[in-house]
C-alpha atoms as a PDB file:
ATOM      1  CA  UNK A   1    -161.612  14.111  90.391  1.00  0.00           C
ATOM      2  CA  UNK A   2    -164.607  12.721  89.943  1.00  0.00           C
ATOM      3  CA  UNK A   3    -165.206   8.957  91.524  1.00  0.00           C
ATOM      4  CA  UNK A   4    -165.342   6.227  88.684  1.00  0.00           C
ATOM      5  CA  UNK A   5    -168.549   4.258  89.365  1.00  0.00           C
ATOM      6  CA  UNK A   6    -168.152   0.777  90.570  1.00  0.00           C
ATOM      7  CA  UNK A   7    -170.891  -2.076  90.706  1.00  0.00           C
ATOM      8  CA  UNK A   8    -170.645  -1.723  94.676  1.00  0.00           C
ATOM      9  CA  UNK A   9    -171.877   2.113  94.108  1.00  0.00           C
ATOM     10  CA  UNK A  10    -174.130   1.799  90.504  1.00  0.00           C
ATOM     11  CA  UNK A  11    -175.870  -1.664  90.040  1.00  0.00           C
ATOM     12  CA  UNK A  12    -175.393  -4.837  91.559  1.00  0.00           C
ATOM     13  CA  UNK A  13    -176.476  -7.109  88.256  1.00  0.00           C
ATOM     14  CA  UNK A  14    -174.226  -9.182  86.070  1.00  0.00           C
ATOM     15  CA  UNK A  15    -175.231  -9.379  83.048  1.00  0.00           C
ATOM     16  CA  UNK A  16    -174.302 -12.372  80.802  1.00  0.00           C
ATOM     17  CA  UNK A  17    -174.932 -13.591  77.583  1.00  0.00           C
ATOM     18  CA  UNK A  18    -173.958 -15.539  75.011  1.00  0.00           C
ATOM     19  CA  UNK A  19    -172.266 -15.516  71.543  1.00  0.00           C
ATOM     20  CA  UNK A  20    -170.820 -18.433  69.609  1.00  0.00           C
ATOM     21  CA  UNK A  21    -168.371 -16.017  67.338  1.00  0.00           C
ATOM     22  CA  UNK A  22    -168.177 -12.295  67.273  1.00  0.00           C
ATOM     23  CA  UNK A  23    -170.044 -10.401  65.389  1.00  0.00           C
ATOM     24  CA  UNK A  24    -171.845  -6.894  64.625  1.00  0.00           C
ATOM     25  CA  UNK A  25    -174.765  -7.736  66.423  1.00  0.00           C
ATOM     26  CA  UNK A  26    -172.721  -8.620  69.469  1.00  0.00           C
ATOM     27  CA  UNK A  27    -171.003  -5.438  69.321  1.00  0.00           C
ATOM     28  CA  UNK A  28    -173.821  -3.142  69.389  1.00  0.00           C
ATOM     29  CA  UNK A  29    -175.498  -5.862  72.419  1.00  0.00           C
ATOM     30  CA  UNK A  30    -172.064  -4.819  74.219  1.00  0.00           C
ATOM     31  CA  UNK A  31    -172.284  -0.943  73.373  1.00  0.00           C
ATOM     32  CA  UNK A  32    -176.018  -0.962  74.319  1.00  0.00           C
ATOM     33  CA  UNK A  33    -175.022  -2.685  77.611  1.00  0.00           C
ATOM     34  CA  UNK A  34    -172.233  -0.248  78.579  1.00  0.00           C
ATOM     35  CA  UNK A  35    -173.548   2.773  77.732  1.00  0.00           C
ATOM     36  CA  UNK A  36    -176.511   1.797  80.023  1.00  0.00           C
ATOM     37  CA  UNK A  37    -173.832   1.017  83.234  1.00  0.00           C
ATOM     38  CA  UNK A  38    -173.665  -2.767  82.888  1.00  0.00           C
ATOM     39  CA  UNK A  39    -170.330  -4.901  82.484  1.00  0.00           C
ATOM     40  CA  UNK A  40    -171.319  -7.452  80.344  1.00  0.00           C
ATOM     41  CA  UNK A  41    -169.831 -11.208  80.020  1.00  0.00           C
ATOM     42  CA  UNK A  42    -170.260 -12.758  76.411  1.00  0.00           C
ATOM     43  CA  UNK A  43    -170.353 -16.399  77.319  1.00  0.00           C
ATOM     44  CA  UNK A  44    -169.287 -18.999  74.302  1.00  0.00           C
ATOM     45  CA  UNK A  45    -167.193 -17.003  71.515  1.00  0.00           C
ATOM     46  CA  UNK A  46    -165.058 -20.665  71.682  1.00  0.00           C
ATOM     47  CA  UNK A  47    -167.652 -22.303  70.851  1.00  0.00           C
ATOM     48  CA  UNK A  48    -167.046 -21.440  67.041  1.00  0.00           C
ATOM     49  CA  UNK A  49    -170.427 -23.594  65.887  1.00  0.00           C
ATOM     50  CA  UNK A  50    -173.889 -22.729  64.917  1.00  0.00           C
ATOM     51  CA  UNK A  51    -177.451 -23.270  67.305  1.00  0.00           C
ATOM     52  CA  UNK A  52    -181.093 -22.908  66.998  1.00  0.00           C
ATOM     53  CA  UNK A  53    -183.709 -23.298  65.462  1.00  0.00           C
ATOM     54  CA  UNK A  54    -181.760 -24.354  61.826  1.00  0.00           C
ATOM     55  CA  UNK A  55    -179.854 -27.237  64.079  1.00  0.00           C
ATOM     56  CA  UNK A  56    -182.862 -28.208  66.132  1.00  0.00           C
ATOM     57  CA  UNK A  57    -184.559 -31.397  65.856  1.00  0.00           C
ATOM     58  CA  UNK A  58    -188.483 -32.726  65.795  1.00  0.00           C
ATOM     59  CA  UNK A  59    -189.897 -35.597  68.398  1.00  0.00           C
ATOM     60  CA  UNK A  60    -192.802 -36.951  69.327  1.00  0.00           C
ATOM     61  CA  UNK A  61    -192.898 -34.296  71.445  1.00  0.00           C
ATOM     62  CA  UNK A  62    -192.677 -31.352  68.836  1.00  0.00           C
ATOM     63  CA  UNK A  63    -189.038 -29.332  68.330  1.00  0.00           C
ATOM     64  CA  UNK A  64    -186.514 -28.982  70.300  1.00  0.00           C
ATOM     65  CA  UNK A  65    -183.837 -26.366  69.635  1.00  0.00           C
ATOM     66  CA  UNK A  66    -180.154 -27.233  70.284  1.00  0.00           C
ATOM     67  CA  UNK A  67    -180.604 -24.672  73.390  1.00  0.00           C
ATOM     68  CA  UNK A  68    -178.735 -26.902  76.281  1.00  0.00           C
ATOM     69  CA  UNK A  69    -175.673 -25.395  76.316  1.00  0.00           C
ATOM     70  CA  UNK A  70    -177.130 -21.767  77.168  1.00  0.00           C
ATOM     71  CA  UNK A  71    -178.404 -23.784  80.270  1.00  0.00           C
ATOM     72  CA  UNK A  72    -175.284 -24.774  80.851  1.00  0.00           C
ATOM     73  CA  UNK A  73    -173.352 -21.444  80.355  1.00  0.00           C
ATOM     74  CA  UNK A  74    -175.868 -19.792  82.988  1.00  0.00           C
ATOM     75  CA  UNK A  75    -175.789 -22.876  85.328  1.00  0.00           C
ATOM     76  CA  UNK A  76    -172.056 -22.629  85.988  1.00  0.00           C
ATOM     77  CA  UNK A  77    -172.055 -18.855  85.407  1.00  0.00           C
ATOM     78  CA  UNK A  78    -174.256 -19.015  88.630  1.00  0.00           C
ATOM     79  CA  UNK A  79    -172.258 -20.997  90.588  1.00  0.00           C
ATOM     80  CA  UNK A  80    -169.112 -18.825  90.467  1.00  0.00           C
ATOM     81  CA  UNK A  81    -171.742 -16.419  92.288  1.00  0.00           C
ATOM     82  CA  UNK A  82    -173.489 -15.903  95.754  1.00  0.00           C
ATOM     83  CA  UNK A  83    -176.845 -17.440  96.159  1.00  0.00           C
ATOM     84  CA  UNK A  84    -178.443 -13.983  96.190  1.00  0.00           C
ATOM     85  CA  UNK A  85    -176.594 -12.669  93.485  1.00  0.00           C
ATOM     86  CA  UNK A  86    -178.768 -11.120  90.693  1.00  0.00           C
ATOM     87  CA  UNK A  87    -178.236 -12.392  87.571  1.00  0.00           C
ATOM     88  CA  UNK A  88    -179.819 -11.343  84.095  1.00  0.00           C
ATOM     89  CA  UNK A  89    -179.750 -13.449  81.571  1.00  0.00           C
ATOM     90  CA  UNK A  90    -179.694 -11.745  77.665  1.00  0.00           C
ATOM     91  CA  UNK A  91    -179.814 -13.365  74.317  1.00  0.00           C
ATOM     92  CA  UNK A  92    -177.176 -11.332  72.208  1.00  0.00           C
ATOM     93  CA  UNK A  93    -177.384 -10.907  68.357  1.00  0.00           C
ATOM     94  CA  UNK A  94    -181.037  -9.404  68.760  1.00  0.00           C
ATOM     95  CA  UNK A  95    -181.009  -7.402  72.136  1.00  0.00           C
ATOM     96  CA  UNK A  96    -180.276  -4.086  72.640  1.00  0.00           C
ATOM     97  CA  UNK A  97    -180.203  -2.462  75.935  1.00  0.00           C
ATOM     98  CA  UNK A  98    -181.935   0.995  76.746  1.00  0.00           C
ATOM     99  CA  UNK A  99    -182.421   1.671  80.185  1.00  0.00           C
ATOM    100  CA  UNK A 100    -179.862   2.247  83.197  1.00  0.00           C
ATOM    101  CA  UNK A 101    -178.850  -0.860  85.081  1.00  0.00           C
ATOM    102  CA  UNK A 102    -179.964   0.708  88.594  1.00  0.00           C
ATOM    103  CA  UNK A 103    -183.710   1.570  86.963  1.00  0.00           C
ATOM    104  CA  UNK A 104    -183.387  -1.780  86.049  1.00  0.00           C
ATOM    105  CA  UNK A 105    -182.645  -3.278  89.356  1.00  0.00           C
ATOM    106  CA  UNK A 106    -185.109  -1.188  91.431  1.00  0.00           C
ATOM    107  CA  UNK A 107    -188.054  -2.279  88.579  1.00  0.00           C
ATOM    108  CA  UNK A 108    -186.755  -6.088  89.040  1.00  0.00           C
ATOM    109  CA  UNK A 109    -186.857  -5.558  93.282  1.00  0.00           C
ATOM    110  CA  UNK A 110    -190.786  -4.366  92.946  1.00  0.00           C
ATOM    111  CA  UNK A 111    -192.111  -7.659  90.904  1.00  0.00           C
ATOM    112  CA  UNK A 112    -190.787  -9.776  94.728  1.00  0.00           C
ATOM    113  CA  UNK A 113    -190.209 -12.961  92.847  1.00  0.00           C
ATOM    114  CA  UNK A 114    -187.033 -14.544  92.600  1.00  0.00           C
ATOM    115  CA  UNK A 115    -187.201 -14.508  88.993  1.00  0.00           C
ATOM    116  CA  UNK A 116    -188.852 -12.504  86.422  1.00  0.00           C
ATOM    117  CA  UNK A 117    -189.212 -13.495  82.815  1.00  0.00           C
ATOM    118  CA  UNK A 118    -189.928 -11.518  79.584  1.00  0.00           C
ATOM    119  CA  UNK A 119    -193.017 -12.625  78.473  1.00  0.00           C
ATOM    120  CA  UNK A 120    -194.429 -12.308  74.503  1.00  0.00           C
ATOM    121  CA  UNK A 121    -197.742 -12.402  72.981  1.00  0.00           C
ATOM    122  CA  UNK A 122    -196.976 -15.713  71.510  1.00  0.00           C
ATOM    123  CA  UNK A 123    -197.063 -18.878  72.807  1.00  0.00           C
ATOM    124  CA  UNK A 124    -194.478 -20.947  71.854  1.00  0.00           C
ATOM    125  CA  UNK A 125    -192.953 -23.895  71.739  1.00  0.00           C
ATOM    126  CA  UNK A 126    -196.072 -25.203  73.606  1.00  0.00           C
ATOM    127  CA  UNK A 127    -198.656 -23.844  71.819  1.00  0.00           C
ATOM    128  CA  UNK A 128    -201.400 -25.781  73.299  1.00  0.00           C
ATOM    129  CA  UNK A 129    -200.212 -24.539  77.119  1.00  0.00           C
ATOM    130  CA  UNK A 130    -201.723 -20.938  76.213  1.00  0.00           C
ATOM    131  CA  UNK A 131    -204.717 -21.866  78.625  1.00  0.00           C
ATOM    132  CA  UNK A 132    -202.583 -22.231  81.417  1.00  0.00           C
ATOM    133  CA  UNK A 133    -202.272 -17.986  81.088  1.00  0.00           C
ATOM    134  CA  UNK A 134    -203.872 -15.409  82.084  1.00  0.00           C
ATOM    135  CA  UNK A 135    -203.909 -14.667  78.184  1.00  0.00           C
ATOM    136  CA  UNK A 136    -206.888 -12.594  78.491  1.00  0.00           C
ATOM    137  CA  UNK A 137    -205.770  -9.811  80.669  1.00  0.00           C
ATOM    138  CA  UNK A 138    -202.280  -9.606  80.009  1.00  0.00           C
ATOM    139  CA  UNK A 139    -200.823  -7.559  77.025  1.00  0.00           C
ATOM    140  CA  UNK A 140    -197.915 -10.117  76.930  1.00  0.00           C
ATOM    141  CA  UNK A 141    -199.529 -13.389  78.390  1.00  0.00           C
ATOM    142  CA  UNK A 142    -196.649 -15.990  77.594  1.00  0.00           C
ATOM    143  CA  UNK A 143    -192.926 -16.577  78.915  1.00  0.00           C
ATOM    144  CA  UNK A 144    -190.255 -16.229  76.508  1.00  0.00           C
ATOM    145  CA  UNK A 145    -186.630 -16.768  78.039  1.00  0.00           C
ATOM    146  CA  UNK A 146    -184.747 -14.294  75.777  1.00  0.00           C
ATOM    147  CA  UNK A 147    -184.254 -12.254  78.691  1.00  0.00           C
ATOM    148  CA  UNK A 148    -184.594 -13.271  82.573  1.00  0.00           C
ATOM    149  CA  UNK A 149    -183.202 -11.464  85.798  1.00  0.00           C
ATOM    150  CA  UNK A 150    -183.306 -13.359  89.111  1.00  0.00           C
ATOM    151  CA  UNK A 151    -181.371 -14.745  92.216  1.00  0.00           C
ATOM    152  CA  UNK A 152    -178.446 -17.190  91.324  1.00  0.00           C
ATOM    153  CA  UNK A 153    -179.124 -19.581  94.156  1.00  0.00           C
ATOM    154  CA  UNK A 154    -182.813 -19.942  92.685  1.00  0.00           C
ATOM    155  CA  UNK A 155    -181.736 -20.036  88.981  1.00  0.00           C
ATOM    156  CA  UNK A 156    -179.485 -23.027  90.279  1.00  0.00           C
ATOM    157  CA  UNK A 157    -182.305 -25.143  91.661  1.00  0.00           C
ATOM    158  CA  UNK A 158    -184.656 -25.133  88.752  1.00  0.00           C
ATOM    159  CA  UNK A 159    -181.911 -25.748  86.301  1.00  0.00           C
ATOM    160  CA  UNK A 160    -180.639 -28.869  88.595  1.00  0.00           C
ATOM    161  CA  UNK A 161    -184.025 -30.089  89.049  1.00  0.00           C
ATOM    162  CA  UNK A 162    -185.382 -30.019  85.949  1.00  0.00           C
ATOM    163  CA  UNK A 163    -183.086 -30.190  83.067  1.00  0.00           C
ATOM    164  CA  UNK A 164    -182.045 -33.344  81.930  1.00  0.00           C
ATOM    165  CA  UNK A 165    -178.468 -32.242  80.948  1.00  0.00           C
ATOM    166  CA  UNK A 166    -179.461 -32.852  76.991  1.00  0.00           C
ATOM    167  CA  UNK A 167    -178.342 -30.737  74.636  1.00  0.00           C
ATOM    168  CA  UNK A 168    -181.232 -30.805  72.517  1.00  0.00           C
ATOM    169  CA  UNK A 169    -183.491 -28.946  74.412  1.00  0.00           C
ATOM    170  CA  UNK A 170    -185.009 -25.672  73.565  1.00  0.00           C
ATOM    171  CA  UNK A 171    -184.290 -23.280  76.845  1.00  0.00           C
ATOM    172  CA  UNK A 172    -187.778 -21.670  76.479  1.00  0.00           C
ATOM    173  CA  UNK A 173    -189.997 -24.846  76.436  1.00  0.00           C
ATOM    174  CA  UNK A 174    -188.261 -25.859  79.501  1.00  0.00           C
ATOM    175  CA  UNK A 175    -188.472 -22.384  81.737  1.00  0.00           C
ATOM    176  CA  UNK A 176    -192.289 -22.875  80.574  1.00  0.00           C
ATOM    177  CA  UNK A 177    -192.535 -25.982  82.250  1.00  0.00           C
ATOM    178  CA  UNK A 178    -190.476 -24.799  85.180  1.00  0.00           C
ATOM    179  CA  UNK A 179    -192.593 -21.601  85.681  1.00  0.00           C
ATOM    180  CA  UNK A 180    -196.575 -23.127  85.193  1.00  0.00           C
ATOM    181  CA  UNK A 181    -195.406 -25.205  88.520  1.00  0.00           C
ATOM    182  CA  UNK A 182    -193.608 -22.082  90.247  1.00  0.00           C
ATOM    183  CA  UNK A 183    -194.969 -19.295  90.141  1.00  0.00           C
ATOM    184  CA  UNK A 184    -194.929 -18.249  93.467  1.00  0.00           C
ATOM    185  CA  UNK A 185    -191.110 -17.745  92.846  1.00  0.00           C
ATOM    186  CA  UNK A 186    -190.947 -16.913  89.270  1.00  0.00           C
ATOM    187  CA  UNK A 187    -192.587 -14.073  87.546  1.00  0.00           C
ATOM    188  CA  UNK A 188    -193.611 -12.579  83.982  1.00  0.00           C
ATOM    189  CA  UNK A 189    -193.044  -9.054  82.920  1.00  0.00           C
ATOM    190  CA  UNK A 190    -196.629  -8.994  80.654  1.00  0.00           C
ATOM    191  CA  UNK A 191    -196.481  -4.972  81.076  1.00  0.00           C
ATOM    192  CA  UNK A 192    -193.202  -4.967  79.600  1.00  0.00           C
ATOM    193  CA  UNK A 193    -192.119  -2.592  82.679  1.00  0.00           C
ATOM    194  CA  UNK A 194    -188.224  -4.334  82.021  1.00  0.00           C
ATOM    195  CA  UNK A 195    -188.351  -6.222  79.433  1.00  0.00           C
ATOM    196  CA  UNK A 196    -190.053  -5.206  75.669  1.00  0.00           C
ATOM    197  CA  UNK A 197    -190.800  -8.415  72.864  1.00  0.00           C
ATOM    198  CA  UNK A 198    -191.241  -7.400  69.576  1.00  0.00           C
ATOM    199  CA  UNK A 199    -193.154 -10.273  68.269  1.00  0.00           C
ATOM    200  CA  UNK A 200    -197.056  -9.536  67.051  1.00  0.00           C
ATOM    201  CA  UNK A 201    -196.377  -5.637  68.043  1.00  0.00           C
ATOM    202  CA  UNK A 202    -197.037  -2.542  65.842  1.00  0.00           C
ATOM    203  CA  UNK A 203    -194.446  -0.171  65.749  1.00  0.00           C
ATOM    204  CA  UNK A 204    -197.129   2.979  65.729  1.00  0.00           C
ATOM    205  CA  UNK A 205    -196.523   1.834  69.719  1.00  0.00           C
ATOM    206  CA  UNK A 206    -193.263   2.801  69.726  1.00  0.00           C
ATOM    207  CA  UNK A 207    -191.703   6.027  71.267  1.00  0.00           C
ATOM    208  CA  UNK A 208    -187.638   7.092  71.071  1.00  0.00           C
ATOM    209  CA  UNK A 209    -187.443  10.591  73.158  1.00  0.00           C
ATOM    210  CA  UNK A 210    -185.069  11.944  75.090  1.00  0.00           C
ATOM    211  CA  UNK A 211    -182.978   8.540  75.169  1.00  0.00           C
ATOM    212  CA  UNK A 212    -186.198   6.459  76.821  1.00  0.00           C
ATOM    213  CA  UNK A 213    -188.345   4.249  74.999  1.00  0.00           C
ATOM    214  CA  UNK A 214    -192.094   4.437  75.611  1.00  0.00           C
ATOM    215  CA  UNK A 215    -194.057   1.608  74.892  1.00  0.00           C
ATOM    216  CA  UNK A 216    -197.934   3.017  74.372  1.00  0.00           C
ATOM    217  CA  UNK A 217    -200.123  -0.356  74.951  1.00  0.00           C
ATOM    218  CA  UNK A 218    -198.806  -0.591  78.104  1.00  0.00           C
ATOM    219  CA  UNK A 219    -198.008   2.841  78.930  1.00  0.00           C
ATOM    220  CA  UNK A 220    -194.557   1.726  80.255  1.00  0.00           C
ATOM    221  CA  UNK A 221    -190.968   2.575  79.897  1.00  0.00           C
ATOM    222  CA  UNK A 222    -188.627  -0.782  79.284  1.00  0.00           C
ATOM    223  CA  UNK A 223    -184.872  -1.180  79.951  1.00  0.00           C
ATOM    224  CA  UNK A 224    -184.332  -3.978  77.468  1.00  0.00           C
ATOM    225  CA  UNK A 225    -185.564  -4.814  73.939  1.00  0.00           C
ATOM    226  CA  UNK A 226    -185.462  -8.207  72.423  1.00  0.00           C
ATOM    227  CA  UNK A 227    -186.412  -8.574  68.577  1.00  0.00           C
ATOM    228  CA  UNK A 228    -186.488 -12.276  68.418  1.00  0.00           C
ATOM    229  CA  UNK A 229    -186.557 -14.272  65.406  1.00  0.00           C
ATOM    230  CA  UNK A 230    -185.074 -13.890  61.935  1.00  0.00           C
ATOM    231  CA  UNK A 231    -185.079 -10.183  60.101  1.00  0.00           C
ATOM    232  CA  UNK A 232    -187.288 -10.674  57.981  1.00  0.00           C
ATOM    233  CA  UNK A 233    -189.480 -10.277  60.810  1.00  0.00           C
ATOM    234  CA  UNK A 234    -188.506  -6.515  61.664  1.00  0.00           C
ATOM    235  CA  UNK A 235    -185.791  -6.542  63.442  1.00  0.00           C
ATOM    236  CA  UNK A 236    -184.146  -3.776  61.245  1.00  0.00           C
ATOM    237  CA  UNK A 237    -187.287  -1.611  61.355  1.00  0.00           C
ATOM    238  CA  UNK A 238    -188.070  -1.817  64.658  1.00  0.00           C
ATOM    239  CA  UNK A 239    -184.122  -0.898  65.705  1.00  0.00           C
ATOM    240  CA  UNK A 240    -183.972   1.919  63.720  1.00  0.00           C
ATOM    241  CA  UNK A 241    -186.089   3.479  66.017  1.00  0.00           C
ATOM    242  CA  UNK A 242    -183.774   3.493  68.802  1.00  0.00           C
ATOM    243  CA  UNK A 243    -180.407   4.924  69.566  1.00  0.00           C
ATOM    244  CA  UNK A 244    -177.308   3.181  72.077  1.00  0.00           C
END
C-alpha cells in the first residue's frame, strides 16, 4: 500500500487565508493549493461582509483599506502555533498556487530571514517611500503583503508591536512600515523565486510547460501567483495561461 503523505513527511507549512463567503475564486485557490501538497485553512467565510479597497476610507494620511481583520485572522492563527512554526500567509480570490509545498519550503529556508514578502513593481500605498528601495536593481523593488511565509513567533511580534488594533488599516501599508525598520529579519522576494506579482508585467514573460511556470525577466521558477487588483486588470488573461 502505498504510505499517504502527511505534513510530518511532505511540508511543514500551513497555509491560511482568507475568504469572507465562498466563492469560485476560492475554490480554484483551494484546488491550486491541494493539488500542490498544502492543506489549506480559509479563515473568515462567517464573516458574510464585504472589505477593501470599495469600504476603505481617506485621512490625512492617504487611504486606508478596511484590512485589520486579516491582521487579526493571522495574529491568532499564529498563536494556536509554535513559535517556529512556518506560516504562509495567501490572499484568496486572486491566488493560485503552482509549485509543490516542499520546493516551496526549501526556496523560503535559502532567503535566512524570518520572513519573506512578495514584493511588486509598484509602490503602493506609500508611494513616496519608493526611495527607501533598492528600486534600481531589483525587478520587483516594493513589498506587497498578498503573500508572506515566515516564523509564527516573529509574525506575532511585529503584529503586537505595531498595529494599533484598528480596523481601518490597510495590511500592506503597515508590513511596509514594519519591514523599512527590519530588515535584518524580514525579506523581499524581488526575483520572484516564490512568489510571482502580476502588476506592470507583460505576459510575453510568461511560460506554462510541463506543469512549471517560468518567469523570463527573472529567469526563475515561482510556486505562487498573485494577480492583484480588479479584472479588468488581467487577471483572466494572465490565468489562462496556467493550469491547477
Amino acid at each position: 500500500m502505498k504510505k499517504e503523505k502527511t505534513r510530518k513527511n511532505k511540508c511543514p507549512i500551513y497555509l491560511i487565508t482568507i475568504s469572507t463567503k465562498k466563492h469560485p475564486d476560492m475554490e480554484r485557490f483551494v484546488k491550486s493549493a491541494e493539488s500542490h501538497g498544502f492543506k489549506p485553512n480559509v479563515l473568515g467565510l462567517k464573516e458574510n461582509k464585504t472589505v477593501g479597497h470599495s469600504t476603505g476610507k481617506m485621512t490625512l494620511k492617504g487611504y486606508q483599506g478596511d484590512f485589520g481583520f486579516k491582521l487579526k485572522y493571522l495574529l491568532d492563527f499564529c498563536k494556536q502555533r509554535k513559535p517556529n512554526d512556518i506560516i504562509l500567509y495567501t490572499d484568496c480570490w486572486d491566488v493560485i498556487i503552482v509549485g509543490d509545498c516542499d520546493d516551496l519550503f526549501k526556496k523560503y529556508k535559502a532567503f535566512k530571514k524570518d520572513i519573506v514578502f512578495s514584493a511588486e513593481k509598484l509602490c503602493m500605498p506609500q508611494p513616496m517611500s519608493f526611495y527607501k528601495y533598492n528600486w534600481y536593481n531589483d525587478s520587483f523593488p516594493y513589498l506587497n503583503a498578498g503573500v508572506m511565509i515566515g516564523k509564527a513567533g516573529t509574525i506575532i511580534s511585529f503584529i503586537e508591536k505595531f498595529w494599533k488594533q484598528d480596523e481601518f488599516t490597510d495590511d500592506q501599508g503597515l508590513w511596509q512600515t514594519i519591514y523599512l525598520e527590519n530588515k535584518d529579519k524580514i525579506g523581499l522576494d524581488t526575483e520572484a523565486t516564490m512568489f510571482l506579482t502580476t502588476s506592470f508585467t507583460k505576459v510575453s514573460n510568461y511560460i506554462y510547460e510541463n506543469n512549471k511556470l517560468k518567469y523570463l525577466e527573472t529567469e526563475t521558477f515561482p510556486s505562487i501567483v498573485h494577480f492583484p487588483g480588479p479584472e479588468y486588470l488581467g487577471f483572466k488573461k494572465y490565468s489562462k495561461l496556467i493550469k491547477y
